[in-house]
C-alpha atoms as a PDB file:
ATOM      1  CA  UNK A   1     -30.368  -6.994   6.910  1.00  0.00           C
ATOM      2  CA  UNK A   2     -32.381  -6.832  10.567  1.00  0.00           C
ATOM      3  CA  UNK A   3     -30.837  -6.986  13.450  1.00  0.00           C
ATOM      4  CA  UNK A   4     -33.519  -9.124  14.547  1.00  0.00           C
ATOM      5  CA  UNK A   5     -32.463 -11.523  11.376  1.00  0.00           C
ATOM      6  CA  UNK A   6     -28.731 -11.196  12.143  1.00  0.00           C
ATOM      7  CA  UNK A   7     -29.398 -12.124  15.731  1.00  0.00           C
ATOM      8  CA  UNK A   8     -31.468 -15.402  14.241  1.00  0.00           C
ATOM      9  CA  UNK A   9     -28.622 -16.368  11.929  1.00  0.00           C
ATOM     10  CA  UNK A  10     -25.715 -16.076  14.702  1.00  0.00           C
ATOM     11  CA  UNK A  11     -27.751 -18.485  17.345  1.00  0.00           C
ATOM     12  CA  UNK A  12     -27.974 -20.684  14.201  1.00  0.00           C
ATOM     13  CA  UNK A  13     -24.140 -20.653  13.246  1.00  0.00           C
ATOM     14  CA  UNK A  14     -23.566 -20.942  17.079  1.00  0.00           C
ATOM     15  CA  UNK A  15     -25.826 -23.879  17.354  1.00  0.00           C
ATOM     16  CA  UNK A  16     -24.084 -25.533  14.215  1.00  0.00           C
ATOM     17  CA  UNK A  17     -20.626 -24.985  15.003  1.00  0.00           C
ATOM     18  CA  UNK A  18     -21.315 -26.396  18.660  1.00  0.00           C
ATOM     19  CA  UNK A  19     -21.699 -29.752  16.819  1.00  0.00           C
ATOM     20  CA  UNK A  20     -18.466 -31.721  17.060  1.00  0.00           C
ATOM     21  CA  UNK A  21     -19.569 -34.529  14.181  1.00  0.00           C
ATOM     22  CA  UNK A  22     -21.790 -33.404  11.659  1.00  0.00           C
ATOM     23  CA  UNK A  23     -23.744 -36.229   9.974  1.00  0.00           C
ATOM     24  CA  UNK A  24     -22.051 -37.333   6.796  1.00  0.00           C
ATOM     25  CA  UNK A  25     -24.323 -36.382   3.494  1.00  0.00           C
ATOM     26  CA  UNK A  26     -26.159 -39.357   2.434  1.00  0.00           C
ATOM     27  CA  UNK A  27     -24.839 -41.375  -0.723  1.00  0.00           C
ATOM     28  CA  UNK A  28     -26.618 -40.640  -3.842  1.00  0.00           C
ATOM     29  CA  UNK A  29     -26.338 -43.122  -6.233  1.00  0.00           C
ATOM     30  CA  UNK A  30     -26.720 -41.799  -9.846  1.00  0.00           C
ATOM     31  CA  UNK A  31     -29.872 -44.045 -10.525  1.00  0.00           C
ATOM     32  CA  UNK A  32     -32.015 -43.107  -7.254  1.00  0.00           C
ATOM     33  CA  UNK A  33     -33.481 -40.345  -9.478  1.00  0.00           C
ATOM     34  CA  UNK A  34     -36.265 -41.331 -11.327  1.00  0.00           C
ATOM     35  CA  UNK A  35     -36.920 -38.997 -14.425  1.00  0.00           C
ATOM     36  CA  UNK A  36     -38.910 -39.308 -17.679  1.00  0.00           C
ATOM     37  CA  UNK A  37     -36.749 -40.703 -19.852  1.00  0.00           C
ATOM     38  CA  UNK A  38     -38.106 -40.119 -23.595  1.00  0.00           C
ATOM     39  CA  UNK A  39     -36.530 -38.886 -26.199  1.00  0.00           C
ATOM     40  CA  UNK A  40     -36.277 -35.283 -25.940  1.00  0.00           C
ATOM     41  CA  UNK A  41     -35.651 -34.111 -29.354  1.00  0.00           C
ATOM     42  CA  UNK A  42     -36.643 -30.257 -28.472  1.00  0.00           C
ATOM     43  CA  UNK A  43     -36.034 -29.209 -24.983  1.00  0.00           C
ATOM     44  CA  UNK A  44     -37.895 -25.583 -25.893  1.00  0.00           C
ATOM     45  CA  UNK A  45     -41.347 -27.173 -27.163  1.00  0.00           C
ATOM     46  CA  UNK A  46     -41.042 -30.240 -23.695  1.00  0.00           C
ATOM     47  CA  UNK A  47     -40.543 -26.765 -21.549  1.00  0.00           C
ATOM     48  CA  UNK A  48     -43.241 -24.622 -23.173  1.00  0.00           C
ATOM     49  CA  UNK A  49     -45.788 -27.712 -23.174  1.00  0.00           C
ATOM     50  CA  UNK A  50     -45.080 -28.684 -19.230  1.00  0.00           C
ATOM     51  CA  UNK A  51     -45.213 -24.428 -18.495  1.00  0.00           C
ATOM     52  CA  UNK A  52     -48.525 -23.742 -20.374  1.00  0.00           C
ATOM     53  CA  UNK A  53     -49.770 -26.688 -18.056  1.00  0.00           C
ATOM     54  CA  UNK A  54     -48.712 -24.991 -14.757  1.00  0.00           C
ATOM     55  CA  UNK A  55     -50.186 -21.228 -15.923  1.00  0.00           C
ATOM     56  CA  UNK A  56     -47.425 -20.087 -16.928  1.00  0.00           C
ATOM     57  CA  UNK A  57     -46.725 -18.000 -20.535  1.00  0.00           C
ATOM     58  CA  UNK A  58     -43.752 -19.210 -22.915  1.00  0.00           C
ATOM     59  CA  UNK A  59     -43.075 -16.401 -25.634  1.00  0.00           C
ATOM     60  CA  UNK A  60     -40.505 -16.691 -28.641  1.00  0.00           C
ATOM     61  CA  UNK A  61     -40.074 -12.704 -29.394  1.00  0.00           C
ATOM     62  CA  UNK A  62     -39.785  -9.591 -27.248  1.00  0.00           C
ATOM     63  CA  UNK A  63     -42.814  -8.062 -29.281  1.00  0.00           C
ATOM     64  CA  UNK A  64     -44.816 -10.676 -28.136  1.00  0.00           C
ATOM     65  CA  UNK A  65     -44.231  -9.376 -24.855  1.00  0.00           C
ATOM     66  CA  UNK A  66     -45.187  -6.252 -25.364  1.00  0.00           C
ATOM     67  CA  UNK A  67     -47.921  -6.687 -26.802  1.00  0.00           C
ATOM     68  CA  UNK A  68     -49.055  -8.513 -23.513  1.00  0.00           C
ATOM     69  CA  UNK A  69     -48.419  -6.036 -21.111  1.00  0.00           C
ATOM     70  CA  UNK A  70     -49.560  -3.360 -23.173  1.00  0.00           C
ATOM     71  CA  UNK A  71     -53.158  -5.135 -23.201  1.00  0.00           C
ATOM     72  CA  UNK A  72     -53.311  -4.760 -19.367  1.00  0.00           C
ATOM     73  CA  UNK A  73     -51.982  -1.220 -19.417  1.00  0.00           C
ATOM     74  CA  UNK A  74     -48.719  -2.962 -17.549  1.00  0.00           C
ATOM     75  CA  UNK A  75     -45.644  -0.099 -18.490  1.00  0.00           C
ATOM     76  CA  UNK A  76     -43.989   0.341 -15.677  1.00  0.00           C
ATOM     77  CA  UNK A  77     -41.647  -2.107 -14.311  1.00  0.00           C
ATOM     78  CA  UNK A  78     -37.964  -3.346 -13.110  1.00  0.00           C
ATOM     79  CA  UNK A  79     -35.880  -4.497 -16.206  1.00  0.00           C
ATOM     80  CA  UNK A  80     -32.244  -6.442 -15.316  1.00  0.00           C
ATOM     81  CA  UNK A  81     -29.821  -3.488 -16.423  1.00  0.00           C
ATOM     82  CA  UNK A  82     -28.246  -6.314 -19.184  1.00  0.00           C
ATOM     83  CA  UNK A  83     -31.589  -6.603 -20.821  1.00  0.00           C
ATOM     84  CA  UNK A  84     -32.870  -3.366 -20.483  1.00  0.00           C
ATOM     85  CA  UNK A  85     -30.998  -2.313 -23.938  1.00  0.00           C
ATOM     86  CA  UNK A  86     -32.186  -5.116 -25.721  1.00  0.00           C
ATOM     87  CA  UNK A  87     -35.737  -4.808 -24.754  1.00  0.00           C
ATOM     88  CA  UNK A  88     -36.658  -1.253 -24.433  1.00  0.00           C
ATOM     89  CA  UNK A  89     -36.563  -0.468 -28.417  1.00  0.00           C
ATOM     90  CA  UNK A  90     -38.932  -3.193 -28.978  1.00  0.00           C
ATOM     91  CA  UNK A  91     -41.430  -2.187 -26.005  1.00  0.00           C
ATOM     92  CA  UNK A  92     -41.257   1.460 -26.937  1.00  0.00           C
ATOM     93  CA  UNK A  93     -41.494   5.087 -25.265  1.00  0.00           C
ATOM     94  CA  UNK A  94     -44.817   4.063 -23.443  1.00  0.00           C
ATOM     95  CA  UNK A  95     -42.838   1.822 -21.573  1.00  0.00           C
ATOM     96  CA  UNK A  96     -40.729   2.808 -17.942  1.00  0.00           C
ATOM     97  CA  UNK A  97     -38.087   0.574 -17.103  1.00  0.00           C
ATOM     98  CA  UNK A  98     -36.027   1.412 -14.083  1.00  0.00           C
ATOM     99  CA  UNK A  99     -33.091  -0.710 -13.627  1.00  0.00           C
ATOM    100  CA  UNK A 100     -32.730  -0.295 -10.119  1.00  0.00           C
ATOM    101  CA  UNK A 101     -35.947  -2.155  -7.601  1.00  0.00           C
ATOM    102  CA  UNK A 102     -36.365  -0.101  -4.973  1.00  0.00           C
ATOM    103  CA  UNK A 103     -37.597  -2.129  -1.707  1.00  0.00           C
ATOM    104  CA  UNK A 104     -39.513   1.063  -0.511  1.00  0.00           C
ATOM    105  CA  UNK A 105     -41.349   1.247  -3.808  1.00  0.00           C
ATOM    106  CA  UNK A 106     -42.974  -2.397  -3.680  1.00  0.00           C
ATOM    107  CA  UNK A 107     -46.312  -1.594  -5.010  1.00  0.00           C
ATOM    108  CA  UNK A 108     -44.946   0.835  -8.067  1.00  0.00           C
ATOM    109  CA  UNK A 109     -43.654  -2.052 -10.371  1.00  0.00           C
ATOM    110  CA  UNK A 110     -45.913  -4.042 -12.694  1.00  0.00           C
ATOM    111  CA  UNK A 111     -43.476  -6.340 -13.627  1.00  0.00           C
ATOM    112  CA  UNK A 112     -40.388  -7.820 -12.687  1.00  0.00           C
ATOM    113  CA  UNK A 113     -37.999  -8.692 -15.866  1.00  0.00           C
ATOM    114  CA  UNK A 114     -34.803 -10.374 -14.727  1.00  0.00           C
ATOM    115  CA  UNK A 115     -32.581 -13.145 -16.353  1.00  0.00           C
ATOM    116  CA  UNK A 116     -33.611 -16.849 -15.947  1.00  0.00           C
ATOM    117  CA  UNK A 117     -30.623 -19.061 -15.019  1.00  0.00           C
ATOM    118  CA  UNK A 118     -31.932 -21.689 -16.832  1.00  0.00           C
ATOM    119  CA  UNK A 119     -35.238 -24.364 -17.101  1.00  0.00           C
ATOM    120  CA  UNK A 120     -36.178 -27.614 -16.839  1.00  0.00           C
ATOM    121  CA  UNK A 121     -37.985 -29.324 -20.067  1.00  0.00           C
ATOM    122  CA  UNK A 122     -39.050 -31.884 -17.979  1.00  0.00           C
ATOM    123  CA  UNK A 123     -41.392 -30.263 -15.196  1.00  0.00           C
ATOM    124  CA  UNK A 124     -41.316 -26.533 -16.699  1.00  0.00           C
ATOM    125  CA  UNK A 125     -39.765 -24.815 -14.304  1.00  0.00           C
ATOM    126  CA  UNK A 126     -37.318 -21.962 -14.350  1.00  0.00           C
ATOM    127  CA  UNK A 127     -34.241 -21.293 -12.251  1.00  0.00           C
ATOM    128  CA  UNK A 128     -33.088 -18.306 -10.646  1.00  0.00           C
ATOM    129  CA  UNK A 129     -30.197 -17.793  -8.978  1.00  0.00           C
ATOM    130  CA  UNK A 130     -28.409 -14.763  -7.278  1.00  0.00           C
ATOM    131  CA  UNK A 131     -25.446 -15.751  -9.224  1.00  0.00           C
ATOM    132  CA  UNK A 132     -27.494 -14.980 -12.479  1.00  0.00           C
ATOM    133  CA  UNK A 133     -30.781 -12.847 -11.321  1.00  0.00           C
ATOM    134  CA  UNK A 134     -29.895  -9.326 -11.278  1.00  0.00           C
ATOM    135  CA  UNK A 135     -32.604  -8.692  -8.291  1.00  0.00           C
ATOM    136  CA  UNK A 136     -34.105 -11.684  -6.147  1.00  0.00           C
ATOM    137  CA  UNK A 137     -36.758  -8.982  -4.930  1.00  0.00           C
ATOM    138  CA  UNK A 138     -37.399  -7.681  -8.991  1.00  0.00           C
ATOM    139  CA  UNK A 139     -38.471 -11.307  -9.660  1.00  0.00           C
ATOM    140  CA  UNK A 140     -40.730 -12.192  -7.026  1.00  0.00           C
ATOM    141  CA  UNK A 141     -42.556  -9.056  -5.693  1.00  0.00           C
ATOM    142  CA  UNK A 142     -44.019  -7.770  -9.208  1.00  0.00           C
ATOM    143  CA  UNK A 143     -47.538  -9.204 -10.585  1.00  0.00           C
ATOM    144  CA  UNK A 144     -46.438  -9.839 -13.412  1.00  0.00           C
ATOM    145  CA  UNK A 145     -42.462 -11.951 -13.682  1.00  0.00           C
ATOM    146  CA  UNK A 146     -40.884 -12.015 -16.878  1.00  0.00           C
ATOM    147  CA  UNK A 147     -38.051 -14.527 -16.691  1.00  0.00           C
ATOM    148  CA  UNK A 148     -35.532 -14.290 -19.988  1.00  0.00           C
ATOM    149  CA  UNK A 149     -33.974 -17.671 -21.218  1.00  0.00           C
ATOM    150  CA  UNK A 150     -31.635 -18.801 -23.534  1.00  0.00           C
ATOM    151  CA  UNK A 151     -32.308 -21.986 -25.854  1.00  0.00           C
ATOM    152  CA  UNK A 152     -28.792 -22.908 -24.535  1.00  0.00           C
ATOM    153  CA  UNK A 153     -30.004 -22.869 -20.585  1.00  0.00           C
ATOM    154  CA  UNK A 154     -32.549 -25.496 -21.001  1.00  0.00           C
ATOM    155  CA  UNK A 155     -31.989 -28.642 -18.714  1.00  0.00           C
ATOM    156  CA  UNK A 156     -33.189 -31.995 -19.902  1.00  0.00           C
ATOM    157  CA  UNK A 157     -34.505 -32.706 -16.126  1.00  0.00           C
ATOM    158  CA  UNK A 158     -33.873 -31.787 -12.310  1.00  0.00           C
ATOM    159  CA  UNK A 159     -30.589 -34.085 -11.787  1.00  0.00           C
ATOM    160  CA  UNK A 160     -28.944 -32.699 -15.056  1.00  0.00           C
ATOM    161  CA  UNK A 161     -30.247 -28.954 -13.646  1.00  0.00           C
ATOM    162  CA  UNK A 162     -28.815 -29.626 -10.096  1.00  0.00           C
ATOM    163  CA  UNK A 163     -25.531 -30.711 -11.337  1.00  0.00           C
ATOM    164  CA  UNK A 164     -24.733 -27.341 -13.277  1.00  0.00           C
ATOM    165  CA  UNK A 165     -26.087 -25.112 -10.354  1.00  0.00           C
ATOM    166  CA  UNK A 166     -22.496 -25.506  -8.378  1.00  0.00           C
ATOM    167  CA  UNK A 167     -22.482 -23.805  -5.487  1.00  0.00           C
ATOM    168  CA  UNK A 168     -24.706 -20.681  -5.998  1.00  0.00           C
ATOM    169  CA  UNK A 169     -25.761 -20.085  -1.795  1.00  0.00           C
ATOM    170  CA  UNK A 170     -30.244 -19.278  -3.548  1.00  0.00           C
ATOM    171  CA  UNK A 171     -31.696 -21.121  -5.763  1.00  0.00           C
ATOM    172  CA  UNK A 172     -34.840 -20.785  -6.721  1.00  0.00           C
ATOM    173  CA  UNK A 173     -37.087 -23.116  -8.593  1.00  0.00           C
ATOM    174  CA  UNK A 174     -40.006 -21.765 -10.118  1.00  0.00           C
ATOM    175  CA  UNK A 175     -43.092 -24.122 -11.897  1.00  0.00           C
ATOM    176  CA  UNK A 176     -45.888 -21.119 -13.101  1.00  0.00           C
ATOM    177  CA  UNK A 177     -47.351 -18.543 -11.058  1.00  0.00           C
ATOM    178  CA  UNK A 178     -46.859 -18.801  -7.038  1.00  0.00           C
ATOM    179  CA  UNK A 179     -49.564 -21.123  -5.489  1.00  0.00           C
ATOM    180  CA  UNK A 180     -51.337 -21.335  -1.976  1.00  0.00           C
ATOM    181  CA  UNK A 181     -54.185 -23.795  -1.576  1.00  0.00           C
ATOM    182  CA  UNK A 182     -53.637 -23.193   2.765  1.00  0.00           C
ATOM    183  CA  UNK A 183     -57.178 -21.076   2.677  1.00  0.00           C
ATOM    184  CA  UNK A 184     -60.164 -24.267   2.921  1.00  0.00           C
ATOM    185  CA  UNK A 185     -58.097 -26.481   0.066  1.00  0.00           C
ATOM    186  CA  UNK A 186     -58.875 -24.069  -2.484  1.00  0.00           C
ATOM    187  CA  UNK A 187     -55.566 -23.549  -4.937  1.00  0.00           C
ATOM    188  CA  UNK A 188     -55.097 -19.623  -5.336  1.00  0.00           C
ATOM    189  CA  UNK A 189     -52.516 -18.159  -7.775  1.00  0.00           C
ATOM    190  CA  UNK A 190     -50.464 -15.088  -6.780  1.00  0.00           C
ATOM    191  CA  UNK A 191     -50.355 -15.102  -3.432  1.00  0.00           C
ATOM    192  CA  UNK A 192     -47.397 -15.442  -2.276  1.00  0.00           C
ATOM    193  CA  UNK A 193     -45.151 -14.011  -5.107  1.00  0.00           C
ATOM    194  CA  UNK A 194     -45.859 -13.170  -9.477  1.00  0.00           C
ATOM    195  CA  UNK A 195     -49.650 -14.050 -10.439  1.00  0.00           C
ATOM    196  CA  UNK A 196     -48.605 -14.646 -14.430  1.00  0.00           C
ATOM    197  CA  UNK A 197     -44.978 -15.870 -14.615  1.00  0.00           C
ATOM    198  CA  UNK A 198     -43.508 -15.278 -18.250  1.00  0.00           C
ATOM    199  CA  UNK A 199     -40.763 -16.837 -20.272  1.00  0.00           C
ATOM    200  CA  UNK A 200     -39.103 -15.218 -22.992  1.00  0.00           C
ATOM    201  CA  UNK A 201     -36.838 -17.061 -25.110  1.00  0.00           C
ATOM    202  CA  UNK A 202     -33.699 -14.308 -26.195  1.00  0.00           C
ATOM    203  CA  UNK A 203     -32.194 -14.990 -29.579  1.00  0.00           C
END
């Protein structure tokens, strides 16, 4: 960390601790949210339909993977050092997967494979946590993010989501590729993080 950064967060926690009654958290009562409440008989085909509509790719197998990032020459990447084993047999020797993102080596990784913390079926989006994500940096700085899921990880909607997160300190909530439209109102993928954002279902 900076020292420039450290020196921003220690004014903050000055500035906070100075305060001698903190507002109390507002009530929530459990039916402010509103949320789509249909039947969801199967959270994995809700997810994979509100995904495909936000750019992003759902996949069922690692081969189908593979075969993706083979067609844009993409073999060389981070891989979460739990998946790695799993994965690397089905992508093959052309693939490189170093389990270990190097900040000084930005521009060297293709893609970004980490572990997904879970998704909504509701709005599509994943969840990563630090709790869960091997490396925040491995799933955000690549092109391409490959976010692995289990069928078991798959929220109904955002309260049910936000009630299992407990108190992981980053949460992230990503809905398809990162989006800008700050440049004259035009919307313009991958700008600020992955241009394709994957998710890949694990058996």
């Amino acid at each position: 960390m900076s020292a420039d950064r450290e020196e921003i967060l220690r004014r903050v926690k000055d500035a906070v601790g100075a305060i001698e009654h903190p507002a109390d958290y507002p009530d929530w009562p459990d039916g402010l949210a509103v949320c789509d409440k249909r039947p969801l008989d199967d959270r994995w085909a809700a997810f994979c339909e509100r995904l495909t509509a936000f750019h992003g790719m759902p996949l069922e197998k690692p081969e189908e993977l593979a075969e993706y990032l083979k067609t844009f020459r993409y073999t060389h990447g981070y891989c979460d050092p739990e998946l790695a084993g799993v994965l690397a047999p089905v992508l093959g020797p052309e693939f490189t997967l170093e389990e270990t993102f190097e900040r000084s080596r930005l521009d060297d990784y293709r893609f970004g494979i980490t572990r997904a913390r879970g998704a909504i079926a509701e709005t599509g989006t994943l969840i990563v946590t630090d709790g869960q994500t091997s490396s925040r940096l491995g799933a955000l700085a690549p092109w391409v993010h490959v976010a692995c899921l289990r069928s078991d990880d798959i929220f109904r909607d955002t309260a049910e989501a936000a009630a299992a997160l407990g108190d992981d300190p980053n949460v992230i909530w990503i809905t398809g590729p990162s989006k800008t439209a700050d440049v004259e109102g035009i919307l313009i993928e991958g700008v600020h993080g992955p241009g394709v954002q994957v998710c890949l279902l694990l058996p």
